[in-house]
Protein backbone atom coordinates (compact mmCIF):
# COMPACT_ATOMS: atom_id res chain seq x y z
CA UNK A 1 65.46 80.72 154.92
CA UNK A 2 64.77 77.79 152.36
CA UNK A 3 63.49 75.03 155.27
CA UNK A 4 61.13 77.87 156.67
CA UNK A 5 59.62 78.38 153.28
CA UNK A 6 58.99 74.47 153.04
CA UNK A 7 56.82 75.30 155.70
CA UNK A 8 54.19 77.73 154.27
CA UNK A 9 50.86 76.39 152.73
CA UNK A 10 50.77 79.41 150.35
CA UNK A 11 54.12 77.87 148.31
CA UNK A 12 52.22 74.44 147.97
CA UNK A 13 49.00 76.22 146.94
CA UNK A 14 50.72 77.72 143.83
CA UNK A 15 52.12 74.84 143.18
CA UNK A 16 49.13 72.88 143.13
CA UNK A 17 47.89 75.80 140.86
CA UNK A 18 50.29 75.25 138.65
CA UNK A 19 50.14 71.16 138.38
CA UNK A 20 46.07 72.19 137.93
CA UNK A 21 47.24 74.47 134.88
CA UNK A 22 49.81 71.87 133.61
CA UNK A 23 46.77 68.80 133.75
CA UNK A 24 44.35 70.92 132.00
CA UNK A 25 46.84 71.69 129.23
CA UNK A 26 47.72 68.09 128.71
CA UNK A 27 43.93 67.16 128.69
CA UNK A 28 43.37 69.62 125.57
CA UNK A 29 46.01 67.80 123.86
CA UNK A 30 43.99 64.96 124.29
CA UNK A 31 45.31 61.76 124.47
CA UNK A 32 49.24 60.95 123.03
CA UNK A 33 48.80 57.69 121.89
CA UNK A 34 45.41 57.71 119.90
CA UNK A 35 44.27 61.42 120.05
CA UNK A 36 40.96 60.63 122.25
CA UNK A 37 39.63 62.65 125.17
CA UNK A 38 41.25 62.55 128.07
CA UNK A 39 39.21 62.58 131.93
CA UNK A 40 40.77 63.25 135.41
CA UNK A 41 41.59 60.09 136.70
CA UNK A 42 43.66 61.57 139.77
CA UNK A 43 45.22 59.75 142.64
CA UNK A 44 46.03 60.15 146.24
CA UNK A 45 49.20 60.42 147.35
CA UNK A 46 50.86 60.53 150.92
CA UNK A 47 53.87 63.17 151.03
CA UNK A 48 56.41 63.99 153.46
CA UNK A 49 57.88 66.63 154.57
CA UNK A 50 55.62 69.57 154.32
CA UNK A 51 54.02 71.66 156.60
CA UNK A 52 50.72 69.83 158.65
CA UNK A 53 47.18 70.46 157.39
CA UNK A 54 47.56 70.90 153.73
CA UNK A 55 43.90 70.65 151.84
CA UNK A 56 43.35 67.04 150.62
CA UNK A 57 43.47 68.35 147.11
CA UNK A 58 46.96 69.28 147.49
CA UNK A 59 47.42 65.46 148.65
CA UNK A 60 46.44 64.37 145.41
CA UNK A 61 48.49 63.58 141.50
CA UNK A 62 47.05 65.15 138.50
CA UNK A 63 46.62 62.14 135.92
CA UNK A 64 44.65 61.74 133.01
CA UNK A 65 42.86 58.84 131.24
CA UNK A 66 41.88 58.37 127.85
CA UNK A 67 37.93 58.18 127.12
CA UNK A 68 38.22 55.93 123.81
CA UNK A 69 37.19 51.99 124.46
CA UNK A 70 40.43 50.48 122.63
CA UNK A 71 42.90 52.46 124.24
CA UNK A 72 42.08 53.87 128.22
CA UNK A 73 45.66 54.53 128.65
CA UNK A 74 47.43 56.51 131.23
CA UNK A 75 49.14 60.08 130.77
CA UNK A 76 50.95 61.27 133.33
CA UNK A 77 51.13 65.36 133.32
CA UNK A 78 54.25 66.94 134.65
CA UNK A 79 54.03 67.57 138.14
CA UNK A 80 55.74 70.24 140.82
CA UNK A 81 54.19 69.59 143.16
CA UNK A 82 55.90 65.61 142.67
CA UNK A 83 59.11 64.51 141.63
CA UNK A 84 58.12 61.08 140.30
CA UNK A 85 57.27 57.75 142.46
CA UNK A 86 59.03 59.50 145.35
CA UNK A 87 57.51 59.90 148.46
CA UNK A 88 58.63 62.96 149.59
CA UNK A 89 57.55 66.52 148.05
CA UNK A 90 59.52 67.52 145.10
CA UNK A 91 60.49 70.94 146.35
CA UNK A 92 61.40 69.41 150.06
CA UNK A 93 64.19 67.51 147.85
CA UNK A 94 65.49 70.21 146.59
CA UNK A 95 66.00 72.03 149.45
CA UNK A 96 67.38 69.62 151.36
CA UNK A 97 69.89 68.78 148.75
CA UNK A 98 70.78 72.21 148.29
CA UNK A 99 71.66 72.69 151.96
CA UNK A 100 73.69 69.33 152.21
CA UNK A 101 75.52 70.51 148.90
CA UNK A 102 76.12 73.91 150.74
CA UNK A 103 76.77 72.51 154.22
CA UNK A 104 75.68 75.29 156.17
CA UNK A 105 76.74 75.01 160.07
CA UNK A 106 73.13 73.46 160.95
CA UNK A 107 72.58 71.67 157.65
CA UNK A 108 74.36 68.42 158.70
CA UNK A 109 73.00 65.16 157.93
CA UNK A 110 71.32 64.47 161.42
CA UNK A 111 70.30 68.21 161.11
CA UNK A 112 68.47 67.58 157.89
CA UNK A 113 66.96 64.26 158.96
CA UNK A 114 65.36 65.74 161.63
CA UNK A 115 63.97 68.86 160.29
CA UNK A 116 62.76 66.82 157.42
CA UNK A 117 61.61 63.77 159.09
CA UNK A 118 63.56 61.48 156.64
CA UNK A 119 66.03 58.67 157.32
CA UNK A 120 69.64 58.54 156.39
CA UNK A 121 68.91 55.54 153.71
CA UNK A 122 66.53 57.96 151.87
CA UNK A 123 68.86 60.82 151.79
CA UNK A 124 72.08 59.17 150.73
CA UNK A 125 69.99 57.46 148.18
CA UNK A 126 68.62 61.16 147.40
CA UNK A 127 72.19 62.24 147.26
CA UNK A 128 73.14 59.03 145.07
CA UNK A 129 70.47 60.31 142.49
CA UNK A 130 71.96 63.62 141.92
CA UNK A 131 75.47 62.32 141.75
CA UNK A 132 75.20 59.26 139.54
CA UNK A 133 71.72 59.33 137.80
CA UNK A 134 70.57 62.53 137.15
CA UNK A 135 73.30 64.23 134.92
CA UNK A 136 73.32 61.72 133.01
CA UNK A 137 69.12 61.72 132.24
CA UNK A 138 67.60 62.43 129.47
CA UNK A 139 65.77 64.78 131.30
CA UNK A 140 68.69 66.87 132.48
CA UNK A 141 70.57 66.53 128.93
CA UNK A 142 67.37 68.25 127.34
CA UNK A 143 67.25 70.74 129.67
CA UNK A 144 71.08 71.46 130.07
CA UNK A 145 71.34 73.87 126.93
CA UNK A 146 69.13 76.13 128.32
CA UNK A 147 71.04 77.18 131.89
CA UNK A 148 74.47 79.11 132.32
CA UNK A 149 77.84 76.82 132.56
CA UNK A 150 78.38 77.71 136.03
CA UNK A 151 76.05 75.25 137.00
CA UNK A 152 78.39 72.23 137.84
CA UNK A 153 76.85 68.72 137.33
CA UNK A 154 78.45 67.75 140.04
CA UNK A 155 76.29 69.79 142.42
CA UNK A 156 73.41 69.33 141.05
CA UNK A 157 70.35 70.08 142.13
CA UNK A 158 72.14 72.72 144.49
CA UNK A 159 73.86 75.06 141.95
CA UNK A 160 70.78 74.83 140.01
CA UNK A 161 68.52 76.05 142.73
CA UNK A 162 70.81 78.29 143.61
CA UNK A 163 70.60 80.27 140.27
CA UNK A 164 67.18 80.30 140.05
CA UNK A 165 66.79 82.07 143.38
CA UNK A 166 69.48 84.83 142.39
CA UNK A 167 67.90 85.89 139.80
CA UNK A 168 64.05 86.09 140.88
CA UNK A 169 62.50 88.64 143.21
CA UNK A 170 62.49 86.21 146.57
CA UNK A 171 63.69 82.84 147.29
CA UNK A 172 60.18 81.69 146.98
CA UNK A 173 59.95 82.53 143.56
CA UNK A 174 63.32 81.11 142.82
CA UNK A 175 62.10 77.82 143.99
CA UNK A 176 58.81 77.87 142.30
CA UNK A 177 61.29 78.64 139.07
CA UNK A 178 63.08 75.93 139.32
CA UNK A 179 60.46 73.54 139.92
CA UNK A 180 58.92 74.45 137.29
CA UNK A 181 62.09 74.65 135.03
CA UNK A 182 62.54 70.67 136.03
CA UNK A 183 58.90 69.88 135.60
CA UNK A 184 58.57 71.76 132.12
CA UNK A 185 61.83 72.85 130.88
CA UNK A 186 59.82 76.24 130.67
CA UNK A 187 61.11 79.39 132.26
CA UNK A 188 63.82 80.37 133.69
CA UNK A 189 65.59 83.88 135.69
């Protein structure tokens, strides 16, 4: 269910939508540091993992640049669409540790590195992440308050994912939750 929805333009469309709505928030804010304007100053990125022919603009990071001589700095808007530096789409991660967590009959390792094109370097360092570095974040201590117990560190981002599909109307939505949820801290079932 969850690699077949990878594979549908419409989920990266809303989530390009939605990284759209989150860069256009930031830039009313105007810049963090000094409080100037802030202009698109957006970048192209390469992805893996998702379905063939995406628009370009779907290809591309939201980022923002501040329009006052002495300071031109970067910000960075929240992105779900992106999870960081890495190369692959954010939600493709997700999935992909959810179904090694869950170890469905044909989510295996080799199953999951060929479906997703990856190699096994990239998902044991995927899988490394979860375990060792991501509990421990700041970004996962902010937002850890805010979901039920049940949600294990330990299988993270599986048990996570997980609860935001049981509670939302399709799995799509779930995922699109929980995205967001990372991105943001927003939302939730």
């Amino acid at each position: 269910m969850l690699p077949e929805l990878l594979q549908k333009s419409s989920l990266f469309s809303l989530l390009h939508r939605i990284d759209t709505d989150l860069a256009n928030q930031c830039r009313e804010r105007g810049c963090p540091f000094c409080g100037g304007p802030l202009h698109q100053a957006k970048y192209q990125r390469k992805p893996r993992g998702g379905p063939e022919g995406l628009p370009e603009e779907y290809l591309v990071r939201q980022s923002l640049c501040c329009g006052r001589e002495n300071c031109r700095r970067r910000s960075l808007p929240v992105s779900c669409l992106f999870m960081g530096r890495r190369v692959y789409w954010a939600g493709i991660i997700l999935v992909v540790m959810a179904l090694r967590q869950n170890r469905p009959e044909s989510a295996g390792t080799g199953e999951l590195m060929r479906m997703f094109g990856m190699t096994r370097k990239t998902l044991f360092r995927w899988i490394s992440y979860f375990r060792e570095a991501f509990p421990s974040s700041a970004q996962w201590q902010k937002l850890r308050g805010r979901v039920h117990s049940s949600i294990r560190d330990s299988e993270l981002p599986g048990d996570l994912l997980r609860y935001f599909i049981r509670y939302a109307d399709s799995a799509e939505a779930g995922l699109v939750g929980c995205l967001r949820f990372l991105a943001t801290g927003l939302g939730g079932p």
